[in-house]
PDB file of N, CA and C in Angstrom:
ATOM      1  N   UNK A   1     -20.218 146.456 -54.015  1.00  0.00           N
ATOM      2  CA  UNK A   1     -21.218 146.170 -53.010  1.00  0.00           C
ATOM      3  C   UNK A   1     -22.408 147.109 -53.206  1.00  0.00           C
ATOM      4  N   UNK A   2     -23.470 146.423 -53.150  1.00  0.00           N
ATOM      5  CA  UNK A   2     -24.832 147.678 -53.349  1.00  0.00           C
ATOM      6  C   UNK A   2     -25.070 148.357 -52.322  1.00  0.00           C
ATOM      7  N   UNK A   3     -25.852 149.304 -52.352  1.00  0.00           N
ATOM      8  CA  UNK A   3     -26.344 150.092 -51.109  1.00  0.00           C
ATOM      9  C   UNK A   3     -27.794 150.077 -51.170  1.00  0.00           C
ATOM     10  N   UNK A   4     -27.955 150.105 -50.056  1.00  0.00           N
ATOM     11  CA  UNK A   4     -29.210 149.827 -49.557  1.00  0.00           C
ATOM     12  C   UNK A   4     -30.171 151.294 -49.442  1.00  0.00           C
ATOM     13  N   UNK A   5     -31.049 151.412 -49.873  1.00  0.00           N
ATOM     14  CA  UNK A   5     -31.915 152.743 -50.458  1.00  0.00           C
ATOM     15  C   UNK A   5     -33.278 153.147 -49.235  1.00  0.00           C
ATOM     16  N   UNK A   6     -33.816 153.488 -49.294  1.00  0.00           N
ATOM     17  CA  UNK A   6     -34.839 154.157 -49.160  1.00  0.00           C
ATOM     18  C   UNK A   6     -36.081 154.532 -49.811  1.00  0.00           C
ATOM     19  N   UNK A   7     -36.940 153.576 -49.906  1.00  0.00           N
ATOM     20  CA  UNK A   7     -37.868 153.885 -51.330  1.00  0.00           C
ATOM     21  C   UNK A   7     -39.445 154.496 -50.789  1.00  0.00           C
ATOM     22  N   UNK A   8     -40.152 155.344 -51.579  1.00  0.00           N
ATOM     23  CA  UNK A   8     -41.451 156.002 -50.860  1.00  0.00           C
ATOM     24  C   UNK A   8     -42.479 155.146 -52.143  1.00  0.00           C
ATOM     25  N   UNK A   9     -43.560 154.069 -51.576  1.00  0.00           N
ATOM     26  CA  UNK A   9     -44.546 153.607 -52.313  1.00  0.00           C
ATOM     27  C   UNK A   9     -45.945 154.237 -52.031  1.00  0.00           C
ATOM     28  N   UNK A  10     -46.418 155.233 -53.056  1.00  0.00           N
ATOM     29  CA  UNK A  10     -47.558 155.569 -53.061  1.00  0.00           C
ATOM     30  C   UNK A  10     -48.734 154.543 -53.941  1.00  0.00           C
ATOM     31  N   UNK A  11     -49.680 154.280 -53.506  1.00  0.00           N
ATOM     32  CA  UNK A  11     -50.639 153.446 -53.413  1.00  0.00           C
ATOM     33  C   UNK A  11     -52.146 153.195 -53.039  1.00  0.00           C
ATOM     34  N   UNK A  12     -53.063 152.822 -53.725  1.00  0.00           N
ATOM     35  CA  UNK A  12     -54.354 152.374 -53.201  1.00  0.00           C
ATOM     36  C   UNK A  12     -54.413 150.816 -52.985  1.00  0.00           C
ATOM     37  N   UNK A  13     -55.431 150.345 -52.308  1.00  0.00           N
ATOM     38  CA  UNK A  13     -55.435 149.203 -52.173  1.00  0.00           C
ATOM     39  C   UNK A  13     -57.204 149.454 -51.833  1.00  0.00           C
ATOM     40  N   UNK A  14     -57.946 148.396 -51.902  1.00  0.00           N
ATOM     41  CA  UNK A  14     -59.627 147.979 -51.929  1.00  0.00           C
ATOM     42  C   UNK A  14     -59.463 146.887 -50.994  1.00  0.00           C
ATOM     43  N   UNK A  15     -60.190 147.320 -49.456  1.00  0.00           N
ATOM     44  CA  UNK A  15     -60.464 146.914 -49.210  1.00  0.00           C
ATOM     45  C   UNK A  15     -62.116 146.543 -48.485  1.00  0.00           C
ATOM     46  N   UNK A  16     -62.349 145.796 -49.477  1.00  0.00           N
ATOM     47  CA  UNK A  16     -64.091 145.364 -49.713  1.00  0.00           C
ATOM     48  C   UNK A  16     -64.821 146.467 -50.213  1.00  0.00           C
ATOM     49  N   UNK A  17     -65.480 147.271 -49.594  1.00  0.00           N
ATOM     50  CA  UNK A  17     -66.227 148.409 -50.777  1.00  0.00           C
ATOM     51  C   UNK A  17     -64.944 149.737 -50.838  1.00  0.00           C
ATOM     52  N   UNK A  18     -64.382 149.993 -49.779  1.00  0.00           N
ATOM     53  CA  UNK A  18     -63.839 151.276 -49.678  1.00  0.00           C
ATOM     54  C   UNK A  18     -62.325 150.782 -50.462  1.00  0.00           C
ATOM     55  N   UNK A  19     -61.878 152.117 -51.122  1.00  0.00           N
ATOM     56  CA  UNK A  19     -60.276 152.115 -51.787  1.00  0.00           C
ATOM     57  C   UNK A  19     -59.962 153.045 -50.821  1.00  0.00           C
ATOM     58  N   UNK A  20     -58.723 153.074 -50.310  1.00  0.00           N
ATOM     59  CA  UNK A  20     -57.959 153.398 -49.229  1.00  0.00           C
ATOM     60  C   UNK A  20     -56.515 153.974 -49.728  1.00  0.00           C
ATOM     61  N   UNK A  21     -55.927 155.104 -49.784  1.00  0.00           N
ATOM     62  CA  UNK A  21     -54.496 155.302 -50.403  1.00  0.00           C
ATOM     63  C   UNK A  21     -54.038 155.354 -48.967  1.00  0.00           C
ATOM     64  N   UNK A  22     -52.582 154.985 -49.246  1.00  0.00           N
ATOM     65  CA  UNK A  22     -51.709 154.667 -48.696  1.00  0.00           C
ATOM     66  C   UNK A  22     -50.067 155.188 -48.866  1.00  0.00           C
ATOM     67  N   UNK A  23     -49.407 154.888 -48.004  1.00  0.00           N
ATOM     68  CA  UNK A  23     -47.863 155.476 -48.558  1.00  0.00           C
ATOM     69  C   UNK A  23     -46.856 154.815 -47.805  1.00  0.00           C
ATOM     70  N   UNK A  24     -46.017 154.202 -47.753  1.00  0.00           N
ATOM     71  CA  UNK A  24     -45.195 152.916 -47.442  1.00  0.00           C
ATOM     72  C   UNK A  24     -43.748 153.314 -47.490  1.00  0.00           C
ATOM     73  N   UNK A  25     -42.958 153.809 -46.149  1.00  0.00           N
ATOM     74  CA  UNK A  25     -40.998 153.707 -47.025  1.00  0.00           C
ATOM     75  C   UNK A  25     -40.795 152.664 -46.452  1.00  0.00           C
ATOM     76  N   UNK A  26     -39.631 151.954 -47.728  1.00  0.00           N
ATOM     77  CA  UNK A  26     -39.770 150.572 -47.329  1.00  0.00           C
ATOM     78  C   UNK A  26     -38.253 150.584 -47.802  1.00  0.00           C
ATOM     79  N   UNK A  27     -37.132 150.143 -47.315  1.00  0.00           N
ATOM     80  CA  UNK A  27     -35.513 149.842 -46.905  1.00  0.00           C
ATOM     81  C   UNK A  27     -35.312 148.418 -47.866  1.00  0.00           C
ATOM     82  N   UNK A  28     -34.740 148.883 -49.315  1.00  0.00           N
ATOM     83  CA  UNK A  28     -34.502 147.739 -50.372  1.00  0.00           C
ATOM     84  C   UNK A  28     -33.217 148.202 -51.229  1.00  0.00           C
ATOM     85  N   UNK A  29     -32.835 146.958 -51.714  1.00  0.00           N
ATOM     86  CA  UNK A  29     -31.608 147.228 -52.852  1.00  0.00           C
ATOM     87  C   UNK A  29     -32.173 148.008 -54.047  1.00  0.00           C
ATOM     88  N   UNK A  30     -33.658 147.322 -54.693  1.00  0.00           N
ATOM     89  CA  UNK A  30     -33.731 147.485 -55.948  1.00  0.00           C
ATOM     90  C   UNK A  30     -35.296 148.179 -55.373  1.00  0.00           C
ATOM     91  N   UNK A  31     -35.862 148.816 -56.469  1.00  0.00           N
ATOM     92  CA  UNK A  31     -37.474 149.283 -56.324  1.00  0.00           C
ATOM     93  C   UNK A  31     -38.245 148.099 -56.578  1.00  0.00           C
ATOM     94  N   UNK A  32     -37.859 146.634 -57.350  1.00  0.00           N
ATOM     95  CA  UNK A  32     -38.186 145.176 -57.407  1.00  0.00           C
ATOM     96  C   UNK A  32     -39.053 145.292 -55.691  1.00  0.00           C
ATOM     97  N   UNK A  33     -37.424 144.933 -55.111  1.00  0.00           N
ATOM     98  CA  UNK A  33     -37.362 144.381 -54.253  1.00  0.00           C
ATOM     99  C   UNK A  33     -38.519 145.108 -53.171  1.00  0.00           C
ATOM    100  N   UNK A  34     -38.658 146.711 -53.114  1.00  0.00           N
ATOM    101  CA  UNK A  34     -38.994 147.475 -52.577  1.00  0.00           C
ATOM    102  C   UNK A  34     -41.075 147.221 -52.575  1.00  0.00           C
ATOM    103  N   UNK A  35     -41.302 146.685 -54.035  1.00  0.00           N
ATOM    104  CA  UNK A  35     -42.046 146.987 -54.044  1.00  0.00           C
ATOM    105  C   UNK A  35     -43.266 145.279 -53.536  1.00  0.00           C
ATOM    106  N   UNK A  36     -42.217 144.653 -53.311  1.00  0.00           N
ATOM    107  CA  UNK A  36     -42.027 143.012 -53.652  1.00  0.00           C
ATOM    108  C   UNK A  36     -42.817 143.118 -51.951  1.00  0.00           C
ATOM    109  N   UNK A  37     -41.738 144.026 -51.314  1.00  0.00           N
ATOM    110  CA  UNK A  37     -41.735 144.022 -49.203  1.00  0.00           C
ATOM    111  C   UNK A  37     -43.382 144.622 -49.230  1.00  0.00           C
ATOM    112  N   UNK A  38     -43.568 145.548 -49.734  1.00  0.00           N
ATOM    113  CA  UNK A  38     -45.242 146.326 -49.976  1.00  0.00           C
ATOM    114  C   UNK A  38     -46.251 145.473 -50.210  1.00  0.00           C
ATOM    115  N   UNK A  39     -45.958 144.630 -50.953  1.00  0.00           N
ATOM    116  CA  UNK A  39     -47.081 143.451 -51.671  1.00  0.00           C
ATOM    117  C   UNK A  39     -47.479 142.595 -50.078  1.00  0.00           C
ATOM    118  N   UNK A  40     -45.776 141.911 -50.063  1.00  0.00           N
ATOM    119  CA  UNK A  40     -45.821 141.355 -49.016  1.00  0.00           C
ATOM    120  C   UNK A  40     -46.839 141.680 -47.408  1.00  0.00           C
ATOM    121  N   UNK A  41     -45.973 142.837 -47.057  1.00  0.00           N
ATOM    122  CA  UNK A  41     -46.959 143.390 -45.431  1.00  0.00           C
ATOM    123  C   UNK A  41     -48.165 143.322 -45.897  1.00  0.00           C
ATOM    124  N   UNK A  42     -49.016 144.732 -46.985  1.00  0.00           N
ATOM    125  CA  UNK A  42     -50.098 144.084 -46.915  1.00  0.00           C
ATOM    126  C   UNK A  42     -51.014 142.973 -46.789  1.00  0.00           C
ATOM    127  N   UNK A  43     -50.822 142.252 -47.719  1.00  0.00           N
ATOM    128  CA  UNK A  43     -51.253 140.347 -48.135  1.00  0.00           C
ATOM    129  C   UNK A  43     -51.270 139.914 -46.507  1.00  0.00           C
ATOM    130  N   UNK A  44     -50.348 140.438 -45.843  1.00  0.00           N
ATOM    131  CA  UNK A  44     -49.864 139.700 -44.601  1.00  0.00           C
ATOM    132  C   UNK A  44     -51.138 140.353 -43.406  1.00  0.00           C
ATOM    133  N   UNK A  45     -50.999 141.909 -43.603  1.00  0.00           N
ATOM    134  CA  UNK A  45     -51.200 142.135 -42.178  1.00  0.00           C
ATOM    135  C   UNK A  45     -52.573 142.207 -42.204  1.00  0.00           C
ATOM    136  N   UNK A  46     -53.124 142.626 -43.723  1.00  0.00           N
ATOM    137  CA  UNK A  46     -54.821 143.128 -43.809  1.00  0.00           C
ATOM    138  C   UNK A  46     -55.441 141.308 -44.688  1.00  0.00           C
ATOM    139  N   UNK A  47     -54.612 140.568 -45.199  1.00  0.00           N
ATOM    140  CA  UNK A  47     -55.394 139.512 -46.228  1.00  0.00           C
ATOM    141  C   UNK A  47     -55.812 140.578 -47.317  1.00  0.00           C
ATOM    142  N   UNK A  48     -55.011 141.272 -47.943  1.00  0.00           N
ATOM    143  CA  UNK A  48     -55.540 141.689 -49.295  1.00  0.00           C
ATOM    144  C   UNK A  48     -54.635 140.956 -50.263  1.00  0.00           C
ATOM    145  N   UNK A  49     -55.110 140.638 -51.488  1.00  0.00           N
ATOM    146  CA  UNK A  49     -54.781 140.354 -52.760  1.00  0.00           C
ATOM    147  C   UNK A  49     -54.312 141.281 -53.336  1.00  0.00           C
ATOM    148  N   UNK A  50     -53.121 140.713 -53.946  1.00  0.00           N
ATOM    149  CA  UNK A  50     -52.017 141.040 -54.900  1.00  0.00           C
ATOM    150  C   UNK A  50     -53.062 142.261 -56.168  1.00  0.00           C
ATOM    151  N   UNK A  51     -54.222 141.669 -56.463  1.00  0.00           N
ATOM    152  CA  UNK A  51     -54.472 142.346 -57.532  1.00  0.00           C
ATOM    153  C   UNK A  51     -55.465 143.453 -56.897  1.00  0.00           C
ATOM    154  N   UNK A  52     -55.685 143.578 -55.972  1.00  0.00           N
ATOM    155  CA  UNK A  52     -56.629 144.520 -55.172  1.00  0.00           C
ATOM    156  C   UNK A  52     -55.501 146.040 -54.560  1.00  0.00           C
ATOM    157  N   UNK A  53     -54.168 145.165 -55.061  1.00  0.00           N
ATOM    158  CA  UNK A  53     -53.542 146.621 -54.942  1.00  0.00           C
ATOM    159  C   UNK A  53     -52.963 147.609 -55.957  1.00  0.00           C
ATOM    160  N   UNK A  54     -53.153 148.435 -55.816  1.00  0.00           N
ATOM    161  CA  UNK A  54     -52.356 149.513 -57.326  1.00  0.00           C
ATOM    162  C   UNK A  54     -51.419 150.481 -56.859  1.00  0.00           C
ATOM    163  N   UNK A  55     -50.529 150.267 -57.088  1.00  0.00           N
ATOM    164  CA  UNK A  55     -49.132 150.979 -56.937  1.00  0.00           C
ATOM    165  C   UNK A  55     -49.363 151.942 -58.036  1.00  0.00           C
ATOM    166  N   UNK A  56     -49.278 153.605 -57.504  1.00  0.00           N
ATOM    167  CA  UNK A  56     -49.115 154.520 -58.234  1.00  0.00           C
ATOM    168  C   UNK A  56     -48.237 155.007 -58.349  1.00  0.00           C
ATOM    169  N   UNK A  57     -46.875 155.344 -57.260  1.00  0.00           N
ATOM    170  CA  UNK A  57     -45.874 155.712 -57.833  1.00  0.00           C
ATOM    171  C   UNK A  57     -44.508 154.948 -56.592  1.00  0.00           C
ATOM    172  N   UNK A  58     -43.188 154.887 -57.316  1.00  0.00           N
ATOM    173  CA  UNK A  58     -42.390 154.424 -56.651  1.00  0.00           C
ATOM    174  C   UNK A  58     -41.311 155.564 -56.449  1.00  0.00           C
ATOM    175  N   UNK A  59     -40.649 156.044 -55.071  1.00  0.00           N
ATOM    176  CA  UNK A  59     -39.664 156.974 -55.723  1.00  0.00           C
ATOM    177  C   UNK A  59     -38.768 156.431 -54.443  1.00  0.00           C
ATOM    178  N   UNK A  60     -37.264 157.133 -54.767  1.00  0.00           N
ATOM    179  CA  UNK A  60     -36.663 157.309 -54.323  1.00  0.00           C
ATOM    180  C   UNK A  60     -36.669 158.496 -53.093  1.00  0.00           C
ATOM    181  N   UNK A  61     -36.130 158.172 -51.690  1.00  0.00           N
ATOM    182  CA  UNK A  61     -36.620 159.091 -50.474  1.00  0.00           C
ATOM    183  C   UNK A  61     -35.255 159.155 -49.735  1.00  0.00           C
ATOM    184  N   UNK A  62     -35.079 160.038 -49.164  1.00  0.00           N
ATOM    185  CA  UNK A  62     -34.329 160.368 -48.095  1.00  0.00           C
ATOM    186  C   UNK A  62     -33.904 158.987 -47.009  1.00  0.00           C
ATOM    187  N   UNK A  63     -32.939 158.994 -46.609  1.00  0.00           N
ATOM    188  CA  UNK A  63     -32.527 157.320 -46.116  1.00  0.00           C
ATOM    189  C   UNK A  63     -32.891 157.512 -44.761  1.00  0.00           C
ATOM    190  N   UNK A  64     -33.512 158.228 -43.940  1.00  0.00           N
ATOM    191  CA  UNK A  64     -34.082 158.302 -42.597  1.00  0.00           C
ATOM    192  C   UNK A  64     -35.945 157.984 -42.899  1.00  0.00           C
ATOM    193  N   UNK A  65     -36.424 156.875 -42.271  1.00  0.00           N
ATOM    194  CA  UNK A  65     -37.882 156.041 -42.148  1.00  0.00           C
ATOM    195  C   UNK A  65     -38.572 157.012 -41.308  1.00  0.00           C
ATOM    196  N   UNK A  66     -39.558 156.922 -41.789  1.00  0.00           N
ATOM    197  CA  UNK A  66     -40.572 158.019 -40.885  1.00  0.00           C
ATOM    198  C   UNK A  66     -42.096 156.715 -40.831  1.00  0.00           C
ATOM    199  N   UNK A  67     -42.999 157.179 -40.448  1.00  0.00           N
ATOM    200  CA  UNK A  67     -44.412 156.943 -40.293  1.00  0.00           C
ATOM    201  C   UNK A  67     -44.470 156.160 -41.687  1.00  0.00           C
ATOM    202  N   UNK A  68     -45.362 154.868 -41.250  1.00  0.00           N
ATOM    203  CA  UNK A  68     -45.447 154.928 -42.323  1.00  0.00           C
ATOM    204  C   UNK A  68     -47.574 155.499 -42.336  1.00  0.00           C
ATOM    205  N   UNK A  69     -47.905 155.837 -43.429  1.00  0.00           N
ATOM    206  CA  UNK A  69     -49.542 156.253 -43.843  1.00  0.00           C
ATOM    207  C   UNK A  69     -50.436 155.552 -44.256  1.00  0.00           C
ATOM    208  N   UNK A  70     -51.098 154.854 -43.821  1.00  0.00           N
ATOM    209  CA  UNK A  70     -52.440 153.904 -44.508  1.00  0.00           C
ATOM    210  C   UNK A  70     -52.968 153.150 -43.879  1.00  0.00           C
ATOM    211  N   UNK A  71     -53.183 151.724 -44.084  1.00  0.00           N
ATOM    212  CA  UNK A  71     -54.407 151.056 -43.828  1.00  0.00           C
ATOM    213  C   UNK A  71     -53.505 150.470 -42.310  1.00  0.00           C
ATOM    214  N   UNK A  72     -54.953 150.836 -41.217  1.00  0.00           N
ATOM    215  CA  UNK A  72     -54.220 150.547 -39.723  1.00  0.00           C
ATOM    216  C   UNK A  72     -54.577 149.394 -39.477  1.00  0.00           C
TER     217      UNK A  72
END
């Protein structure tokens, strides 16, 4: 059975003139999957495009969710 992780996505994203970093823990099996939920909210909550975002780093985090940091 897999276990379910804790992943920390550091990130910029452009939205219209300004780039904005960001930082995302996001509750996934795989860093796929992890990074798949990130794509997702954004696209969702702001209308940004898939290619307007740049994922700089993916890591592994502590299994307690905190804040997440970025675009309000």
């Amino acid at each position: 059975m897999s276990q379910v992780k804790v992943y920390t996505i550091h990130g910029e994203v452009k939205m219209g003139n300004f780039l904005t970093k960001f930082r995302k823990k996001v509750r996934a099996l795989k860093p796929e999957d992890a990074l798949e939920r990130v794509y997702k909210e954004l696209g969702g909550q702001h209308k940004v495009k898939r290619r307007a975002i740049k994922i700089l780093s993916i890591e592994e985090s502590e299994p307690e969710i905190e804040e997440n940091e970025g675009p309000r």
